[in-house]
N, C-alpha and C. Protein backbone atom coordinates (compact mmCIF):
# COMPACT_ATOMS: atom_id res chain seq x y z
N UNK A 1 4.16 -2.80 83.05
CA UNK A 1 3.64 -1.54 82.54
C UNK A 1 4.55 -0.37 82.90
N UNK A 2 4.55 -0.51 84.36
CA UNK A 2 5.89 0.66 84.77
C UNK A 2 5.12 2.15 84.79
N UNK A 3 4.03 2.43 84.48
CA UNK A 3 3.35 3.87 85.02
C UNK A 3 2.82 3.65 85.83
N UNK A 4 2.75 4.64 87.06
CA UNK A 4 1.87 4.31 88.22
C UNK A 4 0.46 4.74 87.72
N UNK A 5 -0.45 3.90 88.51
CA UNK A 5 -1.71 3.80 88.30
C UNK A 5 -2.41 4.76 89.40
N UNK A 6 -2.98 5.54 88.83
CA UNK A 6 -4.10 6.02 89.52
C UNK A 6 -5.56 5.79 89.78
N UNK A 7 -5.65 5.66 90.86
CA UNK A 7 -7.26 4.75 91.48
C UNK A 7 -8.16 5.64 91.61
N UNK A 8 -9.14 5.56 90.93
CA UNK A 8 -10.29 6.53 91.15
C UNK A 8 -10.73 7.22 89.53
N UNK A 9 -11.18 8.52 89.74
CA UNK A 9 -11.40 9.33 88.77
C UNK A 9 -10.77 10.45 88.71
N UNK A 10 -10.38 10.46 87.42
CA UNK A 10 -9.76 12.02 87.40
C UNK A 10 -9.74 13.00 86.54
N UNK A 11 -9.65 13.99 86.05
CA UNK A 11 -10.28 14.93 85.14
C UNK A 11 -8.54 15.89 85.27
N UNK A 12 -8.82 17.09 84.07
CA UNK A 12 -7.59 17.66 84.20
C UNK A 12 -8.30 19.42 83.95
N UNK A 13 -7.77 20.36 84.43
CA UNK A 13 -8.62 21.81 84.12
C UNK A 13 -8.65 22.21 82.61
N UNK A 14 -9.54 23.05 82.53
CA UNK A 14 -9.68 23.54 81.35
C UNK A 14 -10.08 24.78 81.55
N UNK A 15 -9.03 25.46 82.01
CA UNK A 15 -9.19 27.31 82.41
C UNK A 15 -7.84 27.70 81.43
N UNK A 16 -7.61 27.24 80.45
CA UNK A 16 -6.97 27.94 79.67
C UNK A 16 -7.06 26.85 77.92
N UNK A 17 -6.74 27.44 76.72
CA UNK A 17 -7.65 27.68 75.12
C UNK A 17 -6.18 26.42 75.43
N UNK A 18 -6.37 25.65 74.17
CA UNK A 18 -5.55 24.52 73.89
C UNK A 18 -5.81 24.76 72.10
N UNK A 19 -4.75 23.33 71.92
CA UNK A 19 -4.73 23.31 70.63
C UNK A 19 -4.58 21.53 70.37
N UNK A 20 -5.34 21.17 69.67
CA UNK A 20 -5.20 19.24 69.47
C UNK A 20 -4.67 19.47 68.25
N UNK A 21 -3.66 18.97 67.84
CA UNK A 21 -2.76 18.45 66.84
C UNK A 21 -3.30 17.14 66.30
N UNK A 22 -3.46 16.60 65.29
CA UNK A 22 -3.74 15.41 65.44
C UNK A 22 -2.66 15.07 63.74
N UNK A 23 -1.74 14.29 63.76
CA UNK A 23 -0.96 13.91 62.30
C UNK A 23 -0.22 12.47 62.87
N UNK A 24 -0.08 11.96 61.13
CA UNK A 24 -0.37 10.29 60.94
C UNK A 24 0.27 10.63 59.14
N UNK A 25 0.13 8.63 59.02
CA UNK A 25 0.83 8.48 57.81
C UNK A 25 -0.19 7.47 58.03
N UNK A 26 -0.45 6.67 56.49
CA UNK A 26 -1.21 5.64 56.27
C UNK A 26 -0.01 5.15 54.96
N UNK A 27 0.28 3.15 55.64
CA UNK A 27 0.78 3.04 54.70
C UNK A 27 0.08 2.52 53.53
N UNK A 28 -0.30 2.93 52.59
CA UNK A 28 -1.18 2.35 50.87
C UNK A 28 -0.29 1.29 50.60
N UNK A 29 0.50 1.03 50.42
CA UNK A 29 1.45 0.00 49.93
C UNK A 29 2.36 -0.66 50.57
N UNK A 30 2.03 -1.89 51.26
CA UNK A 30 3.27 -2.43 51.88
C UNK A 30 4.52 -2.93 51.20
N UNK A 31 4.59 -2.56 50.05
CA UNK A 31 5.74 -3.31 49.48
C UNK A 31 6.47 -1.88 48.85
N UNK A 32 6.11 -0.87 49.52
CA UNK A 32 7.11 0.63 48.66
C UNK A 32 7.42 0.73 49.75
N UNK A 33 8.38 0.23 50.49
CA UNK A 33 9.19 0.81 51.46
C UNK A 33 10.27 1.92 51.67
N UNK A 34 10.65 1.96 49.99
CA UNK A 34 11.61 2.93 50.05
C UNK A 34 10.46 4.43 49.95
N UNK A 35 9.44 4.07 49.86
CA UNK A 35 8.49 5.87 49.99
C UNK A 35 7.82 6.02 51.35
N UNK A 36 7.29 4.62 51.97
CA UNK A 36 6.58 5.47 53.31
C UNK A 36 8.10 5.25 54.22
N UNK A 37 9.05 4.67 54.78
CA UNK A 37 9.85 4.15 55.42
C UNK A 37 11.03 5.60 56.03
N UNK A 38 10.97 6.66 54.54
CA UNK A 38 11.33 7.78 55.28
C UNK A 38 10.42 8.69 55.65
N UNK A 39 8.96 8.70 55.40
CA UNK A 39 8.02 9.28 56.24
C UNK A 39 8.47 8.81 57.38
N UNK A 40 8.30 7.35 57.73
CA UNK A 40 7.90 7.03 59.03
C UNK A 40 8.93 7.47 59.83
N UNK A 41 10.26 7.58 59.33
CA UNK A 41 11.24 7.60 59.88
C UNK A 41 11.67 9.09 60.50
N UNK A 42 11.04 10.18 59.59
CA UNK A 42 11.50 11.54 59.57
C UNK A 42 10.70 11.76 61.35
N UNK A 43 9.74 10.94 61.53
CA UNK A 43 9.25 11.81 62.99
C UNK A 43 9.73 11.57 64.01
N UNK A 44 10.84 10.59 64.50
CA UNK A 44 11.14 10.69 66.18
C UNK A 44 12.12 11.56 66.43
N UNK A 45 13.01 12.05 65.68
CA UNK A 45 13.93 13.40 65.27
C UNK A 45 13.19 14.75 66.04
N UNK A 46 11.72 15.25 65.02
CA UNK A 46 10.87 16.12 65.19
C UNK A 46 10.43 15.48 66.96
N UNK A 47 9.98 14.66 67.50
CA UNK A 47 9.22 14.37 68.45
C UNK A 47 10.91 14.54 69.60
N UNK A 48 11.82 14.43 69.11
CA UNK A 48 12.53 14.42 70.15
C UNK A 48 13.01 16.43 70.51
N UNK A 49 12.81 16.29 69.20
CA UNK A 49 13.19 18.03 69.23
C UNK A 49 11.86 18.58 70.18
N UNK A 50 11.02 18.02 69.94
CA UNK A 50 9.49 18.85 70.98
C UNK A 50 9.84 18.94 72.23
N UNK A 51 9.57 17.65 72.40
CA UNK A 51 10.09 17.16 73.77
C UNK A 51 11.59 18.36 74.75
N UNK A 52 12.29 18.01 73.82
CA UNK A 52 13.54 18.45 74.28
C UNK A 52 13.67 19.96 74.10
N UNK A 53 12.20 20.94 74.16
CA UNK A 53 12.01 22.51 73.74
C UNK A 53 10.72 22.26 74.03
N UNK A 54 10.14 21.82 74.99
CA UNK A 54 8.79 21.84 75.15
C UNK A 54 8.27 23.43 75.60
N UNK A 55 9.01 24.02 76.29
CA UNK A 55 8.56 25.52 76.76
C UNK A 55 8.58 26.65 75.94
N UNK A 56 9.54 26.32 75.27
CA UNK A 56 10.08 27.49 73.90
C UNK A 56 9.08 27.13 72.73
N UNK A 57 8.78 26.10 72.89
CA UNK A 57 7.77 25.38 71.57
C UNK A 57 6.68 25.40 71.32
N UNK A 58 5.75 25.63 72.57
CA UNK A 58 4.79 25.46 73.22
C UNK A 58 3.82 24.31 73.21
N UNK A 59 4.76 23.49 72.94
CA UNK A 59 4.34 21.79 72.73
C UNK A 59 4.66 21.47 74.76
N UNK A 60 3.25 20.67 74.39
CA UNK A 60 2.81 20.62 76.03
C UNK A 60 2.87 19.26 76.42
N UNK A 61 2.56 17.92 75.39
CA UNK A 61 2.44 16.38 75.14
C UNK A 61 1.97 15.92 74.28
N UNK A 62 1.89 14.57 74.19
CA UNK A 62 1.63 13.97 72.83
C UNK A 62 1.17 11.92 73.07
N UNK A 63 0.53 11.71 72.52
CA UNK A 63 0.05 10.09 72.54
C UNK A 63 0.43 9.67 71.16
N UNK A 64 0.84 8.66 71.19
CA UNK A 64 1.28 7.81 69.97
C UNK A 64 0.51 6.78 70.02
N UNK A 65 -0.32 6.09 68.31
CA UNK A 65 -0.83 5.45 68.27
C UNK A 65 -0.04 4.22 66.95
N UNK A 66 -0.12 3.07 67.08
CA UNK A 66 0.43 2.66 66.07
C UNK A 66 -0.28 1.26 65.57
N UNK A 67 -0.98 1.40 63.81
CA UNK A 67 -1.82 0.22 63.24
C UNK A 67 -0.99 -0.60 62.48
N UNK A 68 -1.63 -1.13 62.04
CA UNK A 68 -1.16 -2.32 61.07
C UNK A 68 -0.46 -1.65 59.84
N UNK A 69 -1.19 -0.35 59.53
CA UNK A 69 -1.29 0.57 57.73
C UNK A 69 -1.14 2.01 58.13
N UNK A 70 -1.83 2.30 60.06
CA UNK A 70 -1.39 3.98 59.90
C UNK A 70 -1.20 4.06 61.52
N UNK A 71 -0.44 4.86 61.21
CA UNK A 71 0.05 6.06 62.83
C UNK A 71 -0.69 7.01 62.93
N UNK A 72 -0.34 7.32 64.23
CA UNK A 72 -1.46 8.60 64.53
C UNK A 72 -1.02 9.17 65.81
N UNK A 73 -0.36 10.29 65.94
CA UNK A 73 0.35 11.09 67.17
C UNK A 73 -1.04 11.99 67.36
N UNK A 74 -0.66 12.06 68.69
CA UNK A 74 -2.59 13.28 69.06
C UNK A 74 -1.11 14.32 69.68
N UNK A 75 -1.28 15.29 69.24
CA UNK A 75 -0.64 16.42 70.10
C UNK A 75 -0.88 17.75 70.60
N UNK A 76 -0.70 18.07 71.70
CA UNK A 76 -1.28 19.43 72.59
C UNK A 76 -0.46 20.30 72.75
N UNK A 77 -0.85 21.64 72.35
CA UNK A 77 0.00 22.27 72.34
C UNK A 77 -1.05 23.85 72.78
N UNK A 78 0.03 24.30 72.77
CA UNK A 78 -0.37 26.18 73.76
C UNK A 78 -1.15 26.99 73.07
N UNK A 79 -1.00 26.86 71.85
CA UNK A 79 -1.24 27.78 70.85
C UNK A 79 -1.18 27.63 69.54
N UNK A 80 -2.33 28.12 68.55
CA UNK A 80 -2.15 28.00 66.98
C UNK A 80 -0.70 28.55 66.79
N UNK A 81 -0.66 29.79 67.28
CA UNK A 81 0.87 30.48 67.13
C UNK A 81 1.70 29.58 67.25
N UNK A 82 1.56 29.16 68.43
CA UNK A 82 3.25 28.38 68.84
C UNK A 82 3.32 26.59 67.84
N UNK A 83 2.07 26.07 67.24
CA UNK A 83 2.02 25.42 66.76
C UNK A 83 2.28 25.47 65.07
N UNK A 84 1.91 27.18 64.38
CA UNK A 84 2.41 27.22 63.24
C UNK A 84 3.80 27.59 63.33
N UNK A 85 4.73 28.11 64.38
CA UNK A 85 5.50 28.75 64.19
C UNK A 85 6.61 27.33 64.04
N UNK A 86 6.30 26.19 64.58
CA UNK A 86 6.66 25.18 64.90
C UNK A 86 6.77 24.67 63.11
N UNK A 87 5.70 24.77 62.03
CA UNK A 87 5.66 24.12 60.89
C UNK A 87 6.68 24.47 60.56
N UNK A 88 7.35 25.78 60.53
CA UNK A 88 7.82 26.91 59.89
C UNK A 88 9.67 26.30 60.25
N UNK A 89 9.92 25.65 61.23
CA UNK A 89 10.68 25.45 62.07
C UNK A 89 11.55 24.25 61.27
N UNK A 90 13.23 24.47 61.30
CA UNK A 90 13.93 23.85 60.08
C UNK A 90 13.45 22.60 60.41
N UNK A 91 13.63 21.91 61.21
CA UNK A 91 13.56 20.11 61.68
C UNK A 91 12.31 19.66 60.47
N UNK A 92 11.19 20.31 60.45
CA UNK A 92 9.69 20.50 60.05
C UNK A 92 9.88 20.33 58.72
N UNK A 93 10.32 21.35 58.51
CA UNK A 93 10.80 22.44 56.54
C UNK A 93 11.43 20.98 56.27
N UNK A 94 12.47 20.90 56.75
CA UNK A 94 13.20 19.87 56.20
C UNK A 94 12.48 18.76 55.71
N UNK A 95 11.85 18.07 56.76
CA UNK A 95 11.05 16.83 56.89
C UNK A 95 9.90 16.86 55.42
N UNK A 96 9.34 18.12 55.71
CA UNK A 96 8.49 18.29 54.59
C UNK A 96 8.59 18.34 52.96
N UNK A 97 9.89 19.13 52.97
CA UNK A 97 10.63 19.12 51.51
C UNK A 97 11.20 17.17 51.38
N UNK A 98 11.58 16.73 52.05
CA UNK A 98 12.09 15.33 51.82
C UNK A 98 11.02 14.73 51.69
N UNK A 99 9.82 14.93 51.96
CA UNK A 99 8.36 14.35 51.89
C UNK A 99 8.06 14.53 50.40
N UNK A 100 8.00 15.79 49.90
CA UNK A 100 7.93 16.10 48.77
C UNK A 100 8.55 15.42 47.48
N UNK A 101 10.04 15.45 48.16
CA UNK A 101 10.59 15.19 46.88
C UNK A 101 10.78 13.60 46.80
N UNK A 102 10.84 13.18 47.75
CA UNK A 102 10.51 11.32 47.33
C UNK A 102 9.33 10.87 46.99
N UNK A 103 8.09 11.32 47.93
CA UNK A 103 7.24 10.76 47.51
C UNK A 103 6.11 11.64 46.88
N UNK A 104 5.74 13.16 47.20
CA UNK A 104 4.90 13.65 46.43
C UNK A 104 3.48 13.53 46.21
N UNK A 105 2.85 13.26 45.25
CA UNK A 105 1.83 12.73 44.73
C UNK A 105 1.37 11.06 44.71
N UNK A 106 2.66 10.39 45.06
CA UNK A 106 2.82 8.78 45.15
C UNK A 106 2.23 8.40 46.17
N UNK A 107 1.04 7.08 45.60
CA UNK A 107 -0.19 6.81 46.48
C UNK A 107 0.06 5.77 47.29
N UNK A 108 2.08 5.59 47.61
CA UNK A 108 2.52 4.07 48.01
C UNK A 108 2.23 4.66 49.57
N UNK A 109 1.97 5.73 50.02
CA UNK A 109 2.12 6.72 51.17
C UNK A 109 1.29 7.64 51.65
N UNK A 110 0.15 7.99 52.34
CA UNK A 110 -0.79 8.84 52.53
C UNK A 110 -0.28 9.39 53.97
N UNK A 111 -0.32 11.14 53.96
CA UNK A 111 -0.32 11.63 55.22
C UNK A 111 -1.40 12.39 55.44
N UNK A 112 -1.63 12.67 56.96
CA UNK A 112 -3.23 13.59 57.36
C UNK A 112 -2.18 14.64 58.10
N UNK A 113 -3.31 15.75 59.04
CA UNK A 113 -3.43 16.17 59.81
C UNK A 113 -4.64 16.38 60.38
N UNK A 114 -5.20 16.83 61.37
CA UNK A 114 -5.56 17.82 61.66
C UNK A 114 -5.81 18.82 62.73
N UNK A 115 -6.58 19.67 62.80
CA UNK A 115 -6.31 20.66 64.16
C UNK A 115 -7.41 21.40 64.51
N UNK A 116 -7.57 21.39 66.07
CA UNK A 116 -8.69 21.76 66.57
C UNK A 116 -8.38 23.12 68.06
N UNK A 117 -8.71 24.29 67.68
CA UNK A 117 -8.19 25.16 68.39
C UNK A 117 -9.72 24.72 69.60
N UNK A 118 -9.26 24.68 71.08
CA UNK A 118 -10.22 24.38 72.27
C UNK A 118 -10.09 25.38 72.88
N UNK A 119 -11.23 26.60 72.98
CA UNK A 119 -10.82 27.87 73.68
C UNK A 119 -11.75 26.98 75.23
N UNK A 120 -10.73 27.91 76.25
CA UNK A 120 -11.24 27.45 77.75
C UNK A 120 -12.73 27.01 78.19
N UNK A 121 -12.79 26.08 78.82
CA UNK A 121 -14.17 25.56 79.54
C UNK A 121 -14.85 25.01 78.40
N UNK A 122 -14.21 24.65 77.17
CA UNK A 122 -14.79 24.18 76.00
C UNK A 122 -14.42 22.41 76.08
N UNK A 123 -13.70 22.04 77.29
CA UNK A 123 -13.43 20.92 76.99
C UNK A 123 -12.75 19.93 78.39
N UNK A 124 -13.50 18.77 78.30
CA UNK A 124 -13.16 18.06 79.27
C UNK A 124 -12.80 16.61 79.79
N UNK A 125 -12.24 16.53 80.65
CA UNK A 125 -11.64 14.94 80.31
C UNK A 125 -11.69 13.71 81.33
N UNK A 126 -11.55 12.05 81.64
CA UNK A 126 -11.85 11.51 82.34
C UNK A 126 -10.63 10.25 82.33
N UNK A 127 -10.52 10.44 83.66
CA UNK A 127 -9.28 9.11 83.51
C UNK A 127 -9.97 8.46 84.75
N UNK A 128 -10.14 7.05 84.88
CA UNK A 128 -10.55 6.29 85.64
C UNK A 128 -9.84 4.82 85.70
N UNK A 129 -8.95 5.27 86.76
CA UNK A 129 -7.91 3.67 86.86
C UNK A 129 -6.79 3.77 86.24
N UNK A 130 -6.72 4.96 85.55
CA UNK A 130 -5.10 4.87 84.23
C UNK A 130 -3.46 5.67 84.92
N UNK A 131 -2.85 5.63 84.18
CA UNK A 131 -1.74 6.28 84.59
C UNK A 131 -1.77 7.74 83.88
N UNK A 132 -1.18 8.87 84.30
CA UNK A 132 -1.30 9.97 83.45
C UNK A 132 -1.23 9.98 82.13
N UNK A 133 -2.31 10.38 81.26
CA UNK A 133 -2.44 10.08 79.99
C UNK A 133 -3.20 11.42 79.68
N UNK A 134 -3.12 11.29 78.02
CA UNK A 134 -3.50 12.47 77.49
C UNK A 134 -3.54 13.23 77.60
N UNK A 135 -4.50 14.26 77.69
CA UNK A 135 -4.31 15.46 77.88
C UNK A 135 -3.99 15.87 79.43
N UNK A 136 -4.01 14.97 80.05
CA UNK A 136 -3.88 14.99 81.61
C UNK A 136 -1.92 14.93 81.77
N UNK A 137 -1.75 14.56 80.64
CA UNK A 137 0.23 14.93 80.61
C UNK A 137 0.43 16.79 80.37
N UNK A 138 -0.60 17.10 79.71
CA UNK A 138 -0.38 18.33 79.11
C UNK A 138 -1.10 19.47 80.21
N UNK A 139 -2.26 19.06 81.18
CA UNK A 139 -2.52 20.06 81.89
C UNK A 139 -2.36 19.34 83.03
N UNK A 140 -2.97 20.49 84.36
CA UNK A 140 -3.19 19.69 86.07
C UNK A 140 -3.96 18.73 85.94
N UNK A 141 -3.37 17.24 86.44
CA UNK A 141 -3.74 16.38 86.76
C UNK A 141 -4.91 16.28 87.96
N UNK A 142 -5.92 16.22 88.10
CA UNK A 142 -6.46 16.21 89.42
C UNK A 142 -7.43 15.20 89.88
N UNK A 143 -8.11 15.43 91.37
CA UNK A 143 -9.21 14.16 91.44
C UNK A 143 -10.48 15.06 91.05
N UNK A 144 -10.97 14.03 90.52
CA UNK A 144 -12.82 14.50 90.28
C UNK A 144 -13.43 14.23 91.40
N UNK A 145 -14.01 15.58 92.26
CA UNK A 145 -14.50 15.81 93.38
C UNK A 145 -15.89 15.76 93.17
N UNK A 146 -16.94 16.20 94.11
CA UNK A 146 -18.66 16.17 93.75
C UNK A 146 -19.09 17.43 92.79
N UNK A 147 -18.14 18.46 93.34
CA UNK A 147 -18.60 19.70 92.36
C UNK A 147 -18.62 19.94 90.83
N UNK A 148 -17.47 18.54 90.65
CA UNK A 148 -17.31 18.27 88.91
C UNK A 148 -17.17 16.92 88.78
N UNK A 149 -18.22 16.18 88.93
CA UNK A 149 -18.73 14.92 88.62
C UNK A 149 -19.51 14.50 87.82
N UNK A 150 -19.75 15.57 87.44
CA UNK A 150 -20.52 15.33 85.97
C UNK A 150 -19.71 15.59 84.57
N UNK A 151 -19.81 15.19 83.87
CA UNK A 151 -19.45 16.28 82.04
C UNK A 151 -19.84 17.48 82.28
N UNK A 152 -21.48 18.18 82.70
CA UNK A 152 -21.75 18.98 82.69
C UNK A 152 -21.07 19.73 83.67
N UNK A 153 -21.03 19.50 84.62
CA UNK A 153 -20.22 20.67 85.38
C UNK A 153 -18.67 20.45 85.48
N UNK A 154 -17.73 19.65 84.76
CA UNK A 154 -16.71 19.81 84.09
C UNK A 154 -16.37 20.88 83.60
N UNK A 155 -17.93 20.79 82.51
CA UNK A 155 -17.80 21.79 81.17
C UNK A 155 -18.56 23.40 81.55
N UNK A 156 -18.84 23.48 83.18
CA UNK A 156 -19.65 24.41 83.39
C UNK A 156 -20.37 24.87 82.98
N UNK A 157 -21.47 23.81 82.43
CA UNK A 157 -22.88 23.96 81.50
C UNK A 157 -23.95 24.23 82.58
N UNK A 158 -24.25 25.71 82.53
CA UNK A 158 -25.57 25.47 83.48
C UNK A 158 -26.72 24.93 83.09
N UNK A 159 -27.38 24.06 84.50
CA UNK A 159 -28.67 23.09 84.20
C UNK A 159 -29.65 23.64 84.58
């Protein structure tokens, strides 16, 4: 596996607004390779550019998921701002116009998004036994103590 494992429970803060990214390709057709094959292909370019401008970007982390027919990157980031300014951004433009003009309207290829702005104390998380994951790459990692051992007082829901 090669990530260290963390024993116990753990949760990550939520004293500051987030942003979940969530974009994917579904392949409709396994035999049009020449239409989803530069989808699939156009994103480790973009994912390396994040990565490699994570502060300037305000791209914070990201999970990769991969099916039989679709992908699915979950990504966290700082801000709607720093996340549209990012669409806008040549690597992006590019990717998108080449999206366009090969495949278009062609149903050999389906892409999603979507996006969920999380303003603070709106959201909370649980790792038990795992290695740093999810959103726990993107904020403080920490242990879940008695005072936030619940969801509810995670989420500072008074009871």
């Amino acid at each position: 596996m090669g990530k260290k494992l963390y024993t116990g429970r753990y949760t990550t803060d939520n004293d500051e607004d987030i942003v979940v990214f969530l974009i994917g390709m579904r392949i409709n057709n396994r035999l049009a390779i020449r239409k989803w094959f530069p989808v699939f292909k156009a994103m480790p370019p973009m994912i390396r550019e994040l990565y490699e401008n994570k502060e300037e970007l305000g791209f914070l982390s990201m999970e990769s998921f991969f099916g039989l027919r679709t992908t699915l990157l979950i990504t966290y980031w700082r801000s709607i701002e720093d996340l549209l300014a990012y669409a806008k951004g040549q690597k992006h433009v590019t990717a998108w116009r080449e999206f366009n003009k090969k495949v278009g309207d062609n149903k050999a290829v389906g892409i999603y998004h979507e996006t969920y702005f999380v303003t603070k104390g709106n959201y909370e998380s649980v790792y038990g036994n795992m290695p740093i994951y999810g959103l726990a790459k993107a904020k403080n990692h920490r242990l879940i103590t008695s005072n936030i051992r619940t969801a509810k007082k995670r989420l500072s829901v008074k009871e």
